[in-house]
PDB file of N, CA and C in Angstrom:
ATOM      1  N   UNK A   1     -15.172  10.695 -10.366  1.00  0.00           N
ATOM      2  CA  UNK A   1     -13.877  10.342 -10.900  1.00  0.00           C
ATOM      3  C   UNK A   1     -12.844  11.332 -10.359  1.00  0.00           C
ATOM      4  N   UNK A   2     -11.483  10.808 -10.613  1.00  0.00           N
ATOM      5  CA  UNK A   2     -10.781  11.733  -9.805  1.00  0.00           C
ATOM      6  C   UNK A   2      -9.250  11.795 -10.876  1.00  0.00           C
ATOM      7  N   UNK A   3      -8.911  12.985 -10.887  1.00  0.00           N
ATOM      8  CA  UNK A   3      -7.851  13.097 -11.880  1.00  0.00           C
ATOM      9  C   UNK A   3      -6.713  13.795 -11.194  1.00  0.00           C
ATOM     10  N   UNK A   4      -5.431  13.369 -11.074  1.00  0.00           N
ATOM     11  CA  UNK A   4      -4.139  14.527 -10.357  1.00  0.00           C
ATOM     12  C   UNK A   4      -4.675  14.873  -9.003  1.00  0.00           C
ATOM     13  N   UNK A   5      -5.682  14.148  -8.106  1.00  0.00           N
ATOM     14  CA  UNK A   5      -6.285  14.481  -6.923  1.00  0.00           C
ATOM     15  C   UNK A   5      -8.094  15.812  -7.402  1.00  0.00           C
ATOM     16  N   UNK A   6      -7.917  15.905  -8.440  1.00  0.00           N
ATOM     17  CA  UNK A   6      -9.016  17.183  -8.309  1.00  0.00           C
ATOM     18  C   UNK A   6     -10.362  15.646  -8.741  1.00  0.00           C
ATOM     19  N   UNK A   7     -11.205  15.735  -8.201  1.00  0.00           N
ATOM     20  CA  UNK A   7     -12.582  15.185  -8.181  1.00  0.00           C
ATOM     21  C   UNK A   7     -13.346  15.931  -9.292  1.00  0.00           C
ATOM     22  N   UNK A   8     -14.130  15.229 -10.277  1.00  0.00           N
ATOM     23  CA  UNK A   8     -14.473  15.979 -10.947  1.00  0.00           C
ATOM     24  C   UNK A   8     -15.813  14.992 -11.451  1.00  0.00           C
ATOM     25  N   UNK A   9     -16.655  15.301 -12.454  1.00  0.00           N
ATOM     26  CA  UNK A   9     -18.188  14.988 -12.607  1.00  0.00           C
ATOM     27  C   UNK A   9     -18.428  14.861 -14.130  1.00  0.00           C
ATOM     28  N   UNK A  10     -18.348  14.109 -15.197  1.00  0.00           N
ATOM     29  CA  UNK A  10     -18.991  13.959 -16.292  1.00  0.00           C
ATOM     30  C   UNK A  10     -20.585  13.080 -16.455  1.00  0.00           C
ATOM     31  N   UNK A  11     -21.531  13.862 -16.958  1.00  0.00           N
ATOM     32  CA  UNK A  11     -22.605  13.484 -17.114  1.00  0.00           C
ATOM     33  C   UNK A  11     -23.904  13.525 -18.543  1.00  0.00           C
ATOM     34  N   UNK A  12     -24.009  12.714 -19.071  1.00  0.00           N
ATOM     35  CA  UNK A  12     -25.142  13.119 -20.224  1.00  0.00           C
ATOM     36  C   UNK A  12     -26.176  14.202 -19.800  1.00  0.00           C
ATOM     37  N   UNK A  13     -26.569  15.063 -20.762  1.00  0.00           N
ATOM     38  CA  UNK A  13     -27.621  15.960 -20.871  1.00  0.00           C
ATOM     39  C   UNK A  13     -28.707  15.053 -21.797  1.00  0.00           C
ATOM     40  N   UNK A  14     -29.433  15.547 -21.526  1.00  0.00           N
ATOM     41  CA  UNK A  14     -30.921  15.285 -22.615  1.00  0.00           C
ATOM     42  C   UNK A  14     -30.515  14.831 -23.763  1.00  0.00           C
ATOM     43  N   UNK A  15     -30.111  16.127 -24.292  1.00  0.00           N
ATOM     44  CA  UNK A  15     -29.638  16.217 -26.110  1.00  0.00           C
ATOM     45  C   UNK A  15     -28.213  14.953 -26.172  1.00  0.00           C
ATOM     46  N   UNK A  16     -28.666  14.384 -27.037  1.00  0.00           N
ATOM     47  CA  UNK A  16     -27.651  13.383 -26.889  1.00  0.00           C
ATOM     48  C   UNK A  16     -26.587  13.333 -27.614  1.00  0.00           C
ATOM     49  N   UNK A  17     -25.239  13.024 -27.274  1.00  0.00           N
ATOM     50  CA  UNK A  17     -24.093  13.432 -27.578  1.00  0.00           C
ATOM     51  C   UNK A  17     -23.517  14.797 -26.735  1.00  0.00           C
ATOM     52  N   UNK A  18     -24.293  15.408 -25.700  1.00  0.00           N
ATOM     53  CA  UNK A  18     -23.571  16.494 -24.934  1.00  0.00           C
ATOM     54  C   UNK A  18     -23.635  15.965 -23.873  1.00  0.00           C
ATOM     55  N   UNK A  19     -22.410  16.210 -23.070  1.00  0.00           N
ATOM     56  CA  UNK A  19     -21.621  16.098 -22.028  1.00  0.00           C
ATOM     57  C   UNK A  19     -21.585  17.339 -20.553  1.00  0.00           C
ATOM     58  N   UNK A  20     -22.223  17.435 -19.373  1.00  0.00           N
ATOM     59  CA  UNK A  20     -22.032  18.822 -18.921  1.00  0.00           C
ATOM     60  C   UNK A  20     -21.023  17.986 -17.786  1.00  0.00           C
ATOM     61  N   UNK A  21     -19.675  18.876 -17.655  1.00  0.00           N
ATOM     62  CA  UNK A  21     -18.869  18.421 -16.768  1.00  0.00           C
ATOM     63  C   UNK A  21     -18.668  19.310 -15.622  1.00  0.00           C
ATOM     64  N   UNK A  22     -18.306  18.992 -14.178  1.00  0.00           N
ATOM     65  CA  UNK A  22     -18.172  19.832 -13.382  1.00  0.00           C
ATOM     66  C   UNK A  22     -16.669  19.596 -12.718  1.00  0.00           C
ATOM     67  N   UNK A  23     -15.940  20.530 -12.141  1.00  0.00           N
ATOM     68  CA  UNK A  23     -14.876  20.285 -11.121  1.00  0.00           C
ATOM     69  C   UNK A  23     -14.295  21.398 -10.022  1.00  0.00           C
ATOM     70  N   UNK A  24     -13.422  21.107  -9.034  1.00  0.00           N
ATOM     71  CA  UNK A  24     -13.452  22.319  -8.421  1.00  0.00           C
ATOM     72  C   UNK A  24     -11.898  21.916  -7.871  1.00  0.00           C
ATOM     73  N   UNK A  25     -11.143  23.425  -8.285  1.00  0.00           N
ATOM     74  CA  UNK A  25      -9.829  23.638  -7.708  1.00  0.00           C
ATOM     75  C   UNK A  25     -10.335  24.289  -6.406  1.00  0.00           C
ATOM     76  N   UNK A  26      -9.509  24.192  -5.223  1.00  0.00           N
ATOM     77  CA  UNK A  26      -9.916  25.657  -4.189  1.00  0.00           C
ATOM     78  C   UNK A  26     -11.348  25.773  -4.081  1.00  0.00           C
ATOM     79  N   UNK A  27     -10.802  26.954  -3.908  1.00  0.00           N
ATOM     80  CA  UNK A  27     -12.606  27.263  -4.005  1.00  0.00           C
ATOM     81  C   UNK A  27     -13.005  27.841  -5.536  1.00  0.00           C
ATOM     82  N   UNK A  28     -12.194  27.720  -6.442  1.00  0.00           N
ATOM     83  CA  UNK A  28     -13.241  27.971  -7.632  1.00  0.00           C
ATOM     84  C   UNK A  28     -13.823  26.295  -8.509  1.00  0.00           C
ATOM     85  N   UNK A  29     -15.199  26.739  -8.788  1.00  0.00           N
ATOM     86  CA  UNK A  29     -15.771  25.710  -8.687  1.00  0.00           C
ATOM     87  C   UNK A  29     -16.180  25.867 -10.930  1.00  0.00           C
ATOM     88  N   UNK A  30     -15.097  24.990 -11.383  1.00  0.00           N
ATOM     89  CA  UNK A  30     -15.605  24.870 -13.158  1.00  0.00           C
ATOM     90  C   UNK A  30     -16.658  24.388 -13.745  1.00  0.00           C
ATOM     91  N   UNK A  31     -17.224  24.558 -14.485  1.00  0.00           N
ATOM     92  CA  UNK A  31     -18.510  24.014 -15.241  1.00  0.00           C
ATOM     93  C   UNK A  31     -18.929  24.163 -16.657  1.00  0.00           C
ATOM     94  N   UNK A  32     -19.025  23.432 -17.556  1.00  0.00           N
ATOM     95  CA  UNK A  32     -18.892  23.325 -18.724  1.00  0.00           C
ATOM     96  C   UNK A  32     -19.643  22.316 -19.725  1.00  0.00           C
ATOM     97  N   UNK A  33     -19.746  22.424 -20.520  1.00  0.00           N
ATOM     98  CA  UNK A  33     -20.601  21.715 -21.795  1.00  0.00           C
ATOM     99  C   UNK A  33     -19.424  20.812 -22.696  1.00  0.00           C
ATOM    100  N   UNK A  34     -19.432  19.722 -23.217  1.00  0.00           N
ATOM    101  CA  UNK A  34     -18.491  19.607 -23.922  1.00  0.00           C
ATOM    102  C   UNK A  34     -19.414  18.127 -24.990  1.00  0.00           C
ATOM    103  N   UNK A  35     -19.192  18.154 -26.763  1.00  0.00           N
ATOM    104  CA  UNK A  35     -20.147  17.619 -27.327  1.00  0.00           C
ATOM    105  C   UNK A  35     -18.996  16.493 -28.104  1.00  0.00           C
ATOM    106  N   UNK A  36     -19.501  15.252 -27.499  1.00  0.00           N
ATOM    107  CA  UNK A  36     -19.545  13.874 -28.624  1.00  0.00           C
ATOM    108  C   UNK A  36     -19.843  12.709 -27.928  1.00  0.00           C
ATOM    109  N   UNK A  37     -20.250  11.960 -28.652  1.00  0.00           N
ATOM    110  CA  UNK A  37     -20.691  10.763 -28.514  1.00  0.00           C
ATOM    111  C   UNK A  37     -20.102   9.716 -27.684  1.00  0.00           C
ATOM    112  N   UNK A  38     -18.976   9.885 -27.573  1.00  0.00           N
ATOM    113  CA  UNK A  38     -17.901   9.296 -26.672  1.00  0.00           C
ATOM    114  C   UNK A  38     -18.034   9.238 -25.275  1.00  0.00           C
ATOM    115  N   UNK A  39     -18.519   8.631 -24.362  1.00  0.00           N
ATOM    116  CA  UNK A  39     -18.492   9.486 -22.543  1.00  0.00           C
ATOM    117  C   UNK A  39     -17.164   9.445 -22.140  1.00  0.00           C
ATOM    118  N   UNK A  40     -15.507   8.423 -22.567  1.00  0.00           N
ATOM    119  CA  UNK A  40     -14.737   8.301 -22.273  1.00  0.00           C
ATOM    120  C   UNK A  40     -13.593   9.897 -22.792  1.00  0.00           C
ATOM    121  N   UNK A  41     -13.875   9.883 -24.184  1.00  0.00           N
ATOM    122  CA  UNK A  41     -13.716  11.506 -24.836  1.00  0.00           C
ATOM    123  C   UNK A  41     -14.031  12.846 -23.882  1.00  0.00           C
ATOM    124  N   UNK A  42     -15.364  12.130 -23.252  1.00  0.00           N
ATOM    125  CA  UNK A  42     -15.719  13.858 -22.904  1.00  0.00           C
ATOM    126  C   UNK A  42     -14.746  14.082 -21.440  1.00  0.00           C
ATOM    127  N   UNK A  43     -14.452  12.558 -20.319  1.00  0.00           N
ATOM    128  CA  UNK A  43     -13.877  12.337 -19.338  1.00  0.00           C
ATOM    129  C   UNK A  43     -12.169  13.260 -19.775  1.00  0.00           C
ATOM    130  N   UNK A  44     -12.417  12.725 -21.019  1.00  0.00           N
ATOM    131  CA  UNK A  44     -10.765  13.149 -21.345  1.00  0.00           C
ATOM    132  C   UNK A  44     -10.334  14.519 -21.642  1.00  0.00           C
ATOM    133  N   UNK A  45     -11.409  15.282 -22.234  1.00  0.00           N
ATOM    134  CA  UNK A  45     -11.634  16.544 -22.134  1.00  0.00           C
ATOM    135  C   UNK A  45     -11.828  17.343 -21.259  1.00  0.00           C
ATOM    136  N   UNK A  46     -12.448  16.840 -20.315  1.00  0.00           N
ATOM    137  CA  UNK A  46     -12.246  17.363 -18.660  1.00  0.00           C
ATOM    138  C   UNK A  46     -11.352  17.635 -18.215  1.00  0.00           C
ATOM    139  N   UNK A  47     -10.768  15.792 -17.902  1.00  0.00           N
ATOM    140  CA  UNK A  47      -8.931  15.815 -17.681  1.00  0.00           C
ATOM    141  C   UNK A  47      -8.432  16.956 -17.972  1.00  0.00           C
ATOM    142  N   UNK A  48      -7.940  17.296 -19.413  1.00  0.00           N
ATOM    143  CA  UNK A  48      -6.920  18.082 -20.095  1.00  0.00           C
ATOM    144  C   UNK A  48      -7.675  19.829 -19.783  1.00  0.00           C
ATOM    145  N   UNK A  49      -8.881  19.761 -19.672  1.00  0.00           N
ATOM    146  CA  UNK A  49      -9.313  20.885 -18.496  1.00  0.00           C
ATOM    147  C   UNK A  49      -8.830  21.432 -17.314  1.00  0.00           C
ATOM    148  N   UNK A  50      -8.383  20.005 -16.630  1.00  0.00           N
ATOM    149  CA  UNK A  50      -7.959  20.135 -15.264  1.00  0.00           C
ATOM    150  C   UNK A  50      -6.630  20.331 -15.675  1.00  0.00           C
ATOM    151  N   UNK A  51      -5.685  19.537 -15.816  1.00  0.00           N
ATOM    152  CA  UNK A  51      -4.501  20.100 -16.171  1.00  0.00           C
ATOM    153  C   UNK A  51      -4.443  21.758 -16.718  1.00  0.00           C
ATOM    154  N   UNK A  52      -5.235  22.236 -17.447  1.00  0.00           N
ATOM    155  CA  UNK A  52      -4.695  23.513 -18.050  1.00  0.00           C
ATOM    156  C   UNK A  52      -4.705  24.458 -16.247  1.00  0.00           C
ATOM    157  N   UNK A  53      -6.326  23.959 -15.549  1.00  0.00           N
ATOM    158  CA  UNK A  53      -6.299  24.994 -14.364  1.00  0.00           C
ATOM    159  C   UNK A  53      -5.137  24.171 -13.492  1.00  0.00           C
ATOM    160  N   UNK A  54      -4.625  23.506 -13.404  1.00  0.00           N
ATOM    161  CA  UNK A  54      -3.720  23.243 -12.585  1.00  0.00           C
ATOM    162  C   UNK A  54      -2.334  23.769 -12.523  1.00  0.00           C
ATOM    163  N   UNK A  55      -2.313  23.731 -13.821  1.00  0.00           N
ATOM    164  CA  UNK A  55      -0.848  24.789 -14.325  1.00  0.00           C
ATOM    165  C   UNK A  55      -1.115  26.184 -14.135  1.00  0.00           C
ATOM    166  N   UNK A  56      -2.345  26.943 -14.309  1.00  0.00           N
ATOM    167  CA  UNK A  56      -2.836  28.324 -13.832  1.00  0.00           C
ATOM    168  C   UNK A  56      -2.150  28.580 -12.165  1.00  0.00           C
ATOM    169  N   UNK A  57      -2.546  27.608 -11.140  1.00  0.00           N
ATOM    170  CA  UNK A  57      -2.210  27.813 -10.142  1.00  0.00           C
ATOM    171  C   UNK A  57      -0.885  27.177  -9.426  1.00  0.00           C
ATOM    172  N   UNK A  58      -0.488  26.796  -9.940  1.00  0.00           N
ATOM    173  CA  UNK A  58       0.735  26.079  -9.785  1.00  0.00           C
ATOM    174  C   UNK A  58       1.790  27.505  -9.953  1.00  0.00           C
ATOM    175  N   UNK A  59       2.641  27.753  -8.376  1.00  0.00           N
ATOM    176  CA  UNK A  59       3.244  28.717  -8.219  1.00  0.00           C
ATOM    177  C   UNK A  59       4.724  28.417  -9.190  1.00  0.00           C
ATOM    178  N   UNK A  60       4.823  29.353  -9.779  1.00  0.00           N
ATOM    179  CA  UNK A  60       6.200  29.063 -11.143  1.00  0.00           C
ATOM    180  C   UNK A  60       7.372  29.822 -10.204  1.00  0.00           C
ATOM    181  N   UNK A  61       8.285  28.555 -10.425  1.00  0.00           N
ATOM    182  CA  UNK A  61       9.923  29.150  -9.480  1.00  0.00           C
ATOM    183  C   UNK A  61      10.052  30.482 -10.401  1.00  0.00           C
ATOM    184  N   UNK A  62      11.036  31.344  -9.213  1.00  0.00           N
ATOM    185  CA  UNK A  62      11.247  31.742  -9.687  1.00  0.00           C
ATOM    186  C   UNK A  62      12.869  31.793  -9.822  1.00  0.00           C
ATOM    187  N   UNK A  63      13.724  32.593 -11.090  1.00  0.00           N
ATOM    188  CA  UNK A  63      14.928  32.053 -11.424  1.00  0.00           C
ATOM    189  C   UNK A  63      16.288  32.393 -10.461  1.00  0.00           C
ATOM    190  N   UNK A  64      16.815  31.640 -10.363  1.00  0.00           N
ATOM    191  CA  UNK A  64      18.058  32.129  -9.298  1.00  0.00           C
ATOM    192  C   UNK A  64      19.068  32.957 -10.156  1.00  0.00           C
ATOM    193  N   UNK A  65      19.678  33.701  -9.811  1.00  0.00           N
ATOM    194  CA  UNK A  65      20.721  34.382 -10.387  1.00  0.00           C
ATOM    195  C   UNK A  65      22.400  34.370  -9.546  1.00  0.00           C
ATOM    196  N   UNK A  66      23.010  33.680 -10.191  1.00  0.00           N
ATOM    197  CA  UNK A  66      24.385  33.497  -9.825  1.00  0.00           C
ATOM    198  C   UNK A  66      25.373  34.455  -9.693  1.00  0.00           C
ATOM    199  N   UNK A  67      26.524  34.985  -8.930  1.00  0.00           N
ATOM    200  CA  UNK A  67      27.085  36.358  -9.270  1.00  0.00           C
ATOM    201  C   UNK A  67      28.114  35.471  -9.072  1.00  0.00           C
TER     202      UNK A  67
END
C-alpha cells in the first residue's frame, strides 16, 4: 500500500487482533506492532504514523524578516 508516496506493509501476526506494520522514509526503515481487530484501523494507524515522520523531515521555512 502506498500513502503520501511512502510504501508501506500491514500484516496479521499469529496472536490475533495484532497488526506488525513496516515503512521506510530515506533510508530509515520503521517497524512496529499495533493491536485491533480491524486490518483497515491498523492501515490507518500506520498512515497517521507516516504523516507524524513526514512532518519530522519536512524542512520548516524559515521566517523572513522585513526592515
Amino acid at each position: 500500500m502506498v500513502h503520501k508516496g511512502v510504501e508501506y506493509m500491514v500484516a496479521p501476526t499469529a496472536t490475533p487482533g495484532i497488526w506488525r506494520w513496516q515503512f521506510q522514509i530515506g533510508e530509515q526503515v520503521k517497524t512496529g506492532r499495533t493491536e485491533t481487530r480491524i486490518n483497515l484501523l491498523a492501515a490507518r494507524r500506520v498512515q497517521l504514523r507516516i504523516d507524524r515522520e513526514l512532518k519530522k523531515v519536512e524542512p520548516q521555512p524559515t521566517p523572513e524578516f522585513k526592515s
